[in-house]
N, C-alpha and C. Protein backbone atom coordinates (compact mmCIF):
# COMPACT_ATOMS: atom_id res chain seq x y z
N UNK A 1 22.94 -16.93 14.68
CA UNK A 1 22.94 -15.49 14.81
C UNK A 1 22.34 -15.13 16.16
N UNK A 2 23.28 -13.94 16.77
CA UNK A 2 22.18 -13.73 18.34
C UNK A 2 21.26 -12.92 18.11
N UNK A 3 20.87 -12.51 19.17
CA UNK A 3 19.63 -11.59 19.31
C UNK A 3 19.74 -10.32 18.72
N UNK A 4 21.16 -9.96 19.11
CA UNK A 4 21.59 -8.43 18.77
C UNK A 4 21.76 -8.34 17.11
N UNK A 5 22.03 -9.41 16.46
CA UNK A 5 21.87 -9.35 14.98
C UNK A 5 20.35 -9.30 14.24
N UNK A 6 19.77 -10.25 14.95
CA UNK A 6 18.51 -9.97 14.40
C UNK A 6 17.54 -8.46 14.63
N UNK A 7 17.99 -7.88 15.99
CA UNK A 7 17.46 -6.42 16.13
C UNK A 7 17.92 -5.43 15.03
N UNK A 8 19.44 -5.81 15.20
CA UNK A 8 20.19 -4.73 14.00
C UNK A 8 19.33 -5.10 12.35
N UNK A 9 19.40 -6.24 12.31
CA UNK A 9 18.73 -6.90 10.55
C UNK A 9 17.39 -5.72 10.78
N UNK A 10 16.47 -5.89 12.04
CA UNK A 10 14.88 -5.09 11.86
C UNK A 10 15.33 -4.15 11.94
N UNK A 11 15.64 -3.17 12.78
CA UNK A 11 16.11 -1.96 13.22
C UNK A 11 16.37 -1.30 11.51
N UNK A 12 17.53 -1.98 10.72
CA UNK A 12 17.84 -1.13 9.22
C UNK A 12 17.11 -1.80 7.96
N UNK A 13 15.64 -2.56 8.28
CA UNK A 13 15.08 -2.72 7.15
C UNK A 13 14.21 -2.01 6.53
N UNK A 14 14.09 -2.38 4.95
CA UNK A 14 13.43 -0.95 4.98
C UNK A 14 12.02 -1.38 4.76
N UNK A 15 11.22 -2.74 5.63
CA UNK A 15 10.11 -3.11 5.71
C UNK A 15 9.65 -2.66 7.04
N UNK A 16 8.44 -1.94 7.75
CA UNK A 16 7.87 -1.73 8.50
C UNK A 16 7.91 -2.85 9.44
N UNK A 17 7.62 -2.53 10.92
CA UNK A 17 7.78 -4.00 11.61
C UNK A 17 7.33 -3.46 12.69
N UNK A 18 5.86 -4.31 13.21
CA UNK A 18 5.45 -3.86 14.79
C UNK A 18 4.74 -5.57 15.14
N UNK A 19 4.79 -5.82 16.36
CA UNK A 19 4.31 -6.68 17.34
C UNK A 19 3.08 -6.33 17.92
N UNK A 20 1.88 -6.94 17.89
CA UNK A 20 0.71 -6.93 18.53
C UNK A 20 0.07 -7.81 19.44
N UNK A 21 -0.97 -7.49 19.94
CA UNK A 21 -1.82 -8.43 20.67
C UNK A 21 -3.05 -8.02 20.80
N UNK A 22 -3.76 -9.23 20.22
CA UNK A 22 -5.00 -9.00 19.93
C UNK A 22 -6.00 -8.95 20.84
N UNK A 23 -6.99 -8.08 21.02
CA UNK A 23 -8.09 -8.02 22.36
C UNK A 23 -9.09 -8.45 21.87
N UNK A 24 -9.87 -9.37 22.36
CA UNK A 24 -11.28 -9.95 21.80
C UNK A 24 -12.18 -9.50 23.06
N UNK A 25 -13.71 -9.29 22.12
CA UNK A 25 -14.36 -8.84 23.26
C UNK A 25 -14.82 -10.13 24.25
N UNK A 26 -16.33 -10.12 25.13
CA UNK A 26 -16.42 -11.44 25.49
C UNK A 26 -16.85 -12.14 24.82
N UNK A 27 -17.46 -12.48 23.80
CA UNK A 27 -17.48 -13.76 23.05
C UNK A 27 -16.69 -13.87 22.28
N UNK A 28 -15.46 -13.93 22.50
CA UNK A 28 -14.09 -13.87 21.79
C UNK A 28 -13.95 -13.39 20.66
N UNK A 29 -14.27 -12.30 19.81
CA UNK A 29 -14.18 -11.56 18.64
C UNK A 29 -13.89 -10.72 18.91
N UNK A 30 -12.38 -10.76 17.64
CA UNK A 30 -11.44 -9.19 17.95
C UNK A 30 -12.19 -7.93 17.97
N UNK A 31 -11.54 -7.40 18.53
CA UNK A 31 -12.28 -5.74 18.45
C UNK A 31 -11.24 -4.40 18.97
N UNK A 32 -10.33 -5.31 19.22
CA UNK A 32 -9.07 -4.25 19.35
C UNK A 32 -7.46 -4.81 19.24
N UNK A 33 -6.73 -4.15 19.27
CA UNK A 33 -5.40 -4.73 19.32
C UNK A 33 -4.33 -3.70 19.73
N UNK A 34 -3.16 -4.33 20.36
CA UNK A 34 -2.22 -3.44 21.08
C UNK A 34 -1.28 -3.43 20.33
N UNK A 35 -0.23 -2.44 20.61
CA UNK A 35 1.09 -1.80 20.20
C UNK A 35 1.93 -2.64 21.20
N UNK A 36 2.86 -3.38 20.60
CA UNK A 36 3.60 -4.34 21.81
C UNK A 36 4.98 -3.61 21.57
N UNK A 37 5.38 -3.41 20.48
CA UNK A 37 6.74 -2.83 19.72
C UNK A 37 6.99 -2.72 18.78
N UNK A 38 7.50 -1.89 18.03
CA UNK A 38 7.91 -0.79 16.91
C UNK A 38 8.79 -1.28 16.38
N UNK A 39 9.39 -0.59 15.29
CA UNK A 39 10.48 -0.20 15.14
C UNK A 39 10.63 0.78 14.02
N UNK A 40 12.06 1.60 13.98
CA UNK A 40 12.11 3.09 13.33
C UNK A 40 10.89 3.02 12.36
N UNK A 41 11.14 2.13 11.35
CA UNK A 41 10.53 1.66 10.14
C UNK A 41 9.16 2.04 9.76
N UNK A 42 8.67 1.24 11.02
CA UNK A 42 7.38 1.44 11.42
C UNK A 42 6.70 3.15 11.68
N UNK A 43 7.33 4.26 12.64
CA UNK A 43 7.31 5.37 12.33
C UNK A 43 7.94 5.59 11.02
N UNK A 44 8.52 5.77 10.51
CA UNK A 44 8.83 5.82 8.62
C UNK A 44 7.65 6.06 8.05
N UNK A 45 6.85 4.39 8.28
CA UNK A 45 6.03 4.35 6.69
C UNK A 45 4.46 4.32 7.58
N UNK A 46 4.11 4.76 8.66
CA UNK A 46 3.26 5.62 9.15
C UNK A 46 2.62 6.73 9.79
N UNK A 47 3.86 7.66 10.07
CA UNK A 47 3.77 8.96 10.58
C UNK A 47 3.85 8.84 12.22
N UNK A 48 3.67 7.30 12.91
CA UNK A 48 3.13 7.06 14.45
C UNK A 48 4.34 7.05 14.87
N UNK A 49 4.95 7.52 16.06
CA UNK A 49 5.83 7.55 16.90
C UNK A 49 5.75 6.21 17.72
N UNK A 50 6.63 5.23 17.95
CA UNK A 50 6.96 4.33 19.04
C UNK A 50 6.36 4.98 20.38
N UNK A 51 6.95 6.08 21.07
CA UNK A 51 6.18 6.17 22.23
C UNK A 51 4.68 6.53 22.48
N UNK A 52 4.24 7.15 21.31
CA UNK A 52 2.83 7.49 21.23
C UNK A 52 1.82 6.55 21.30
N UNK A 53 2.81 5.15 20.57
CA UNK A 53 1.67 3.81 20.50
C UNK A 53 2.18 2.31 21.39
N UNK A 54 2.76 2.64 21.63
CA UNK A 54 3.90 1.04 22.55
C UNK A 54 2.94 1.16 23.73
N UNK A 55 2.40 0.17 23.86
CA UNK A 55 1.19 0.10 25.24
C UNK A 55 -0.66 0.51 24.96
N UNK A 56 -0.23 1.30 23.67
CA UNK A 56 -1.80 1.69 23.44
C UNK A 56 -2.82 0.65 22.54
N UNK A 57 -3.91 0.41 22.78
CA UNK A 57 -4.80 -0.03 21.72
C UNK A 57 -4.76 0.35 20.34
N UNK A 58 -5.02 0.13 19.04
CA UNK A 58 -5.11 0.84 17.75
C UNK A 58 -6.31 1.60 17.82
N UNK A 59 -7.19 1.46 18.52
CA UNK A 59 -8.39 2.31 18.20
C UNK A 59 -8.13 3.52 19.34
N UNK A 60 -7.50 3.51 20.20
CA UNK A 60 -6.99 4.91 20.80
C UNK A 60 -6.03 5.53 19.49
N UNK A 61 -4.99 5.04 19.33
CA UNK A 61 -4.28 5.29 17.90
C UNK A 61 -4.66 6.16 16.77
N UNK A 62 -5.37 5.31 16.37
CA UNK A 62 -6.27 5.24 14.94
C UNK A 62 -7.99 5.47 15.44
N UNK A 63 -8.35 6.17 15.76
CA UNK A 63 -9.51 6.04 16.24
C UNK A 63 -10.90 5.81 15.14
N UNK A 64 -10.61 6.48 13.79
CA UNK A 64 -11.48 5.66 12.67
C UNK A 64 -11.23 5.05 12.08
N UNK A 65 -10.11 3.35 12.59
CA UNK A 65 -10.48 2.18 12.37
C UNK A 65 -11.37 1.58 12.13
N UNK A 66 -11.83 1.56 12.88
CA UNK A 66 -13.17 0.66 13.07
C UNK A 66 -14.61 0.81 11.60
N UNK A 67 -14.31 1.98 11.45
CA UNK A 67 -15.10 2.75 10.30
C UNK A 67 -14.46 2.52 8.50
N UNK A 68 -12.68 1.58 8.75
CA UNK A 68 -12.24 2.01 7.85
C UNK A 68 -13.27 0.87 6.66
N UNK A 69 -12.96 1.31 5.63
CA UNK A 69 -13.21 -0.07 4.42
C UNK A 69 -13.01 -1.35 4.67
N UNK A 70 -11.72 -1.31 4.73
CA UNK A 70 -11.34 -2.39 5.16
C UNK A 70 -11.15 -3.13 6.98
N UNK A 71 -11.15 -4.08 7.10
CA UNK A 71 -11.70 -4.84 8.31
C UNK A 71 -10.46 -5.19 8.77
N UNK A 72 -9.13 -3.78 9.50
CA UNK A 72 -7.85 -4.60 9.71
C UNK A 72 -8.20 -5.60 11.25
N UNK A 73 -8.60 -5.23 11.94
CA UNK A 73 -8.84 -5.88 13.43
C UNK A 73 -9.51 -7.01 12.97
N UNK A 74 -10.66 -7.35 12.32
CA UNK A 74 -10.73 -8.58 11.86
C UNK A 74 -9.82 -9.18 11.10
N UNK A 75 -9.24 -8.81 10.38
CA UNK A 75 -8.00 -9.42 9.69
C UNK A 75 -6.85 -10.00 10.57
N UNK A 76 -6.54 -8.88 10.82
CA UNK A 76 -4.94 -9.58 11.95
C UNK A 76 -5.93 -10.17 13.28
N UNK A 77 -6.98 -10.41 13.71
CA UNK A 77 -8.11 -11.13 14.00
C UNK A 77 -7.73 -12.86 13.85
N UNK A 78 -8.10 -12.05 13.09
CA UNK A 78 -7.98 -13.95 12.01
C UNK A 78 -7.04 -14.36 12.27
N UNK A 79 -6.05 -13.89 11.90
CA UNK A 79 -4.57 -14.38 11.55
C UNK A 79 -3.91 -14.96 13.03
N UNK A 80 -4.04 -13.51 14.04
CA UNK A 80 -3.69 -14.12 15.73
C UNK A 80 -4.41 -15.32 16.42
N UNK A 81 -5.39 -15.50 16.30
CA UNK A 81 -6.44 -16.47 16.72
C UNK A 81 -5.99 -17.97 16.29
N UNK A 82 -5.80 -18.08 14.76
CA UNK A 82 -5.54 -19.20 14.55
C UNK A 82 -3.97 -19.15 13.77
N UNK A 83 -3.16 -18.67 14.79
CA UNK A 83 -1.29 -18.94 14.27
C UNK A 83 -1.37 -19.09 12.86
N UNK A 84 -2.03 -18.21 11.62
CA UNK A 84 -2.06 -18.11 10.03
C UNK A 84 -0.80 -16.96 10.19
N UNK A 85 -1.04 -16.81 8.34
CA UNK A 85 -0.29 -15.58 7.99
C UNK A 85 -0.94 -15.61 6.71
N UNK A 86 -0.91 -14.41 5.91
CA UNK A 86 -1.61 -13.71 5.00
C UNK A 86 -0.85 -12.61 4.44
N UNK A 87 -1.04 -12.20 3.27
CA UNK A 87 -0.24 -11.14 2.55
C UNK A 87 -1.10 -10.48 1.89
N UNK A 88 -1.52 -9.08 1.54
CA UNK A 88 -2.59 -8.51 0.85
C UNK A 88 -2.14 -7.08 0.85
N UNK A 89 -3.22 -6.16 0.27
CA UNK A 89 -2.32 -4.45 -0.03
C UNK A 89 -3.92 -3.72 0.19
N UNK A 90 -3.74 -3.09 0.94
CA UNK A 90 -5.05 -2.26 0.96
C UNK A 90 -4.81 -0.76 1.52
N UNK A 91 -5.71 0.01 1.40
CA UNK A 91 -5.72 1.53 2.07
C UNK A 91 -6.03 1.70 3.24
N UNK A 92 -5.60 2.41 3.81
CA UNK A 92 -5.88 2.55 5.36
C UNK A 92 -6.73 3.89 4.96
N UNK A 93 -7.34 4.28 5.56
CA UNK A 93 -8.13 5.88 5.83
C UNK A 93 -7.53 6.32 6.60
N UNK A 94 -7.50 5.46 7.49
CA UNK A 94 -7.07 6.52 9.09
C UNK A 94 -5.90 6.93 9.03
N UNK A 95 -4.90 6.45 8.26
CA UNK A 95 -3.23 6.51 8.13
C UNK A 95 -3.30 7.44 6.10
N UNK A 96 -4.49 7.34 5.60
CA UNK A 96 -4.32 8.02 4.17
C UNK A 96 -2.97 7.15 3.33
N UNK A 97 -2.98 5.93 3.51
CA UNK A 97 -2.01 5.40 2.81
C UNK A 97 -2.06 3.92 1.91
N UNK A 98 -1.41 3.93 1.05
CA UNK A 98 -1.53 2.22 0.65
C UNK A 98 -0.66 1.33 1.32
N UNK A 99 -0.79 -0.04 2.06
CA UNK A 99 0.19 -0.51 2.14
C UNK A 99 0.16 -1.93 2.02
N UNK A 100 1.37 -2.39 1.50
CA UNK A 100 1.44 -4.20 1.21
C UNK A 100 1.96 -5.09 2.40
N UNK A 101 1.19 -5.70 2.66
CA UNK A 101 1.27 -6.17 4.39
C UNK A 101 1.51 -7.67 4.23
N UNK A 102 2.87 -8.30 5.24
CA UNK A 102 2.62 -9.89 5.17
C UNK A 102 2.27 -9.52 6.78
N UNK A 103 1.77 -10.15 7.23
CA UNK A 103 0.81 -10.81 8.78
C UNK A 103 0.44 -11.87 8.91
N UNK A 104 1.64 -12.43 9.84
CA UNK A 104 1.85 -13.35 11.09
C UNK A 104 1.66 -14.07 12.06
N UNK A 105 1.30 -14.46 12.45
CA UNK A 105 0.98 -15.20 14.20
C UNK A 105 2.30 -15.80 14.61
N UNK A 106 3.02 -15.54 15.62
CA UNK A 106 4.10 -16.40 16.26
C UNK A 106 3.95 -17.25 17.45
N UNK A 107 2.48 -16.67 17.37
CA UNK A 107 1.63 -17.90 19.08
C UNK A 107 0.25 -16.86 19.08
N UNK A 108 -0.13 -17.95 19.92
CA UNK A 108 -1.87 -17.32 19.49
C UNK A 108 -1.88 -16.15 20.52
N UNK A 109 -2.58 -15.45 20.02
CA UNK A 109 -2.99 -13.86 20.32
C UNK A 109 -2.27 -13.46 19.73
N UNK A 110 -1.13 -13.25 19.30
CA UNK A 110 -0.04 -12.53 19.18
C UNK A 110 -0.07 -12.47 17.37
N UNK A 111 0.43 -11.20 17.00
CA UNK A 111 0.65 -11.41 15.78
C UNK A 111 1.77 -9.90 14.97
N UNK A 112 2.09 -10.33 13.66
CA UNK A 112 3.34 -9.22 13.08
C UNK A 112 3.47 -8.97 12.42
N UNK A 113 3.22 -7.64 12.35
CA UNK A 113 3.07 -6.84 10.54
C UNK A 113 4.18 -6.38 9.94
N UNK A 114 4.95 -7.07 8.99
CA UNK A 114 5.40 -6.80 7.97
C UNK A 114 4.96 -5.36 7.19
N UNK A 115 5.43 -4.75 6.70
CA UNK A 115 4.48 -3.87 5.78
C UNK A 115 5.47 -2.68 5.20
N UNK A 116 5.18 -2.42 3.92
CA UNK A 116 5.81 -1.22 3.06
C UNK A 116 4.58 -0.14 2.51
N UNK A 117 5.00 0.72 2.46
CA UNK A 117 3.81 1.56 1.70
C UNK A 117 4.13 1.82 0.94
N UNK A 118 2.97 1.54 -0.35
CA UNK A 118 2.84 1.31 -2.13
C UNK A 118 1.82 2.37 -2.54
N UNK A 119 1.95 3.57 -1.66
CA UNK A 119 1.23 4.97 -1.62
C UNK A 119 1.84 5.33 -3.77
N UNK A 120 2.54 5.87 -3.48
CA UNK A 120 2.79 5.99 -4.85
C UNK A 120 3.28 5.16 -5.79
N UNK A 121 3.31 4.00 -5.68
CA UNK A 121 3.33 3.32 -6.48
C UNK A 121 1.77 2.72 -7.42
N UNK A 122 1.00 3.04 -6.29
CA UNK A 122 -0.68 2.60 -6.70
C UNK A 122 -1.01 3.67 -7.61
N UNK A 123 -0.55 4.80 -7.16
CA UNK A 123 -0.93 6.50 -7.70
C UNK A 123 -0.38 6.33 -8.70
N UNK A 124 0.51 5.98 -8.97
CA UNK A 124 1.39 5.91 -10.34
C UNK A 124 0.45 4.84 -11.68
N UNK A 125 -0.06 3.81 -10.80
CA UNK A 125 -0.36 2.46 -11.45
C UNK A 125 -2.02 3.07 -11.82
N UNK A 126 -3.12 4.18 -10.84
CA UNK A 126 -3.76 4.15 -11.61
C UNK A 126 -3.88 5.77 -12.60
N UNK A 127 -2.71 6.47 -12.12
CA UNK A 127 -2.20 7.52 -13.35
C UNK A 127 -2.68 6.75 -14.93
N UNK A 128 -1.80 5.62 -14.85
CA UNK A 128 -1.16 5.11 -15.91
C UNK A 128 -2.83 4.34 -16.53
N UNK A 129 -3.45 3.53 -15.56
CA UNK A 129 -4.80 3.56 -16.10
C UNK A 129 -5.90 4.43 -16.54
N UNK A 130 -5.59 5.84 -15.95
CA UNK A 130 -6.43 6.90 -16.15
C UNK A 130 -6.36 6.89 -17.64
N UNK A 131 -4.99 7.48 -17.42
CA UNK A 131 -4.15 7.57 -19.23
C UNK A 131 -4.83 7.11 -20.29
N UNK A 132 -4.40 5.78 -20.09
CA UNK A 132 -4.64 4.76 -20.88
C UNK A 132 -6.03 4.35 -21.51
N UNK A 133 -7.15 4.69 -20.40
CA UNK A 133 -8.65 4.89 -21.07
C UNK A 133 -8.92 6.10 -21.13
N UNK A 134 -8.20 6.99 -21.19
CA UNK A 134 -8.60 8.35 -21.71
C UNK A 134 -8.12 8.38 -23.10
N UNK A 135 -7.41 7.97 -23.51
CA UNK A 135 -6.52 7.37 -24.81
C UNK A 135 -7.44 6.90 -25.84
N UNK A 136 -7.57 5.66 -25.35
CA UNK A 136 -8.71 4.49 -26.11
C UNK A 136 -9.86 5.20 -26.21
N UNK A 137 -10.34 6.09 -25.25
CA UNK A 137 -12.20 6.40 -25.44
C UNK A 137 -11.94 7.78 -26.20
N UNK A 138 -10.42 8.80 -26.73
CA UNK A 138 -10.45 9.55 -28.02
C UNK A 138 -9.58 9.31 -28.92
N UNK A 139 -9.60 8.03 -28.98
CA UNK A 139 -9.18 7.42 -30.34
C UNK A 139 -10.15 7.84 -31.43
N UNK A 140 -10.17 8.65 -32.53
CA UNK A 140 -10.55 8.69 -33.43
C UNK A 140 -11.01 7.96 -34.73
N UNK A 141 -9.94 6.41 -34.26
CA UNK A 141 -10.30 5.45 -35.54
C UNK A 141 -10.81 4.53 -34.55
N UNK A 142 -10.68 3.31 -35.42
CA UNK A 142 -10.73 2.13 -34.64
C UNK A 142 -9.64 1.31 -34.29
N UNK A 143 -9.97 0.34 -33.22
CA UNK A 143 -9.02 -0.43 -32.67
C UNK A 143 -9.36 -1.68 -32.48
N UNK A 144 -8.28 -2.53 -33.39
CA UNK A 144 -9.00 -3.90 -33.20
C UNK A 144 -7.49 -4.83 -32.62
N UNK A 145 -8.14 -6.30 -31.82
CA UNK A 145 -6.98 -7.08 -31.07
C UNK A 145 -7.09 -8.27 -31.69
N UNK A 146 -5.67 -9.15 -32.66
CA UNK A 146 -5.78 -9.71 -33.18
C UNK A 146 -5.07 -10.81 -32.10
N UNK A 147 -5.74 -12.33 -32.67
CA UNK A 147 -4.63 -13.70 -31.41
C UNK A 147 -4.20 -13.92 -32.58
């Protein structure tokens, strides 16, 4: 397959897809990372425009990264540094979203996020837990679980 097939395959998937490069400070620990390239997708399932971020750092970007819960610059960190990959689902703050991420290394520094957002699908999943112990704790009788 050439090149132009594989752009067209990213270009109409409906998985998120951007290229990075990771900035370590001087004692080599990440602490930032760049926008290398996009695609539609990627504006899709984060609100960010390709030209707004293609060349920029994430913490110009996203500027309360660094603050979020979760540790993405150490993460895709990890992953660029030593050519890994990893799959996991977490919330962003700075973006207000859930998303299920595979991340890449294709050579060191470098690394590629996969990613869909499971925004309402999580909302849905803990609806359904809300429910469900609101249920059980006015149950009126009892409830017992037999093996």
């Amino acid at each position: 397959m050439d090149e132009n097939k594989y752009k067209n395959i990213l270009d109409n998937s409906p998985t998120g897809f951007a290229y990075h490069k990771i900035i370590c400070d001087e004692e080599g620990v990440p602490c930032d990372y760049e926008f290398l390239e996009v695609k539609e997708s990627f504006e899709k399932y984060t609100g960010l425009k390709a030209d707004m971020v293609i060349g920029k750092r994430v913490t110009e970007v996203i500027p309360g990264i660094v603050d979020d819960e979760f540790d993405w610059i150490g993460m895709y960190g990890k992953i660029a540094l030593k050519n890994g990959s990893e799959t996991f689902e977490h919330f962003s703050q700075g973006l207000n979203r859930h998303y299920r991420v595979k991340v890449y290394s294709p050579e060191k520094n470098y690394f590629v996020t996969l990613f869909s957002d499971i925004t309402s699908e999580t909302i849905k999943e803990k609806k359904h837990e809300t429910d469900f112990k609101a249920l059980f704790e006015n149950m009126q009788s009892g409830a017992a679980i037999y093996e």
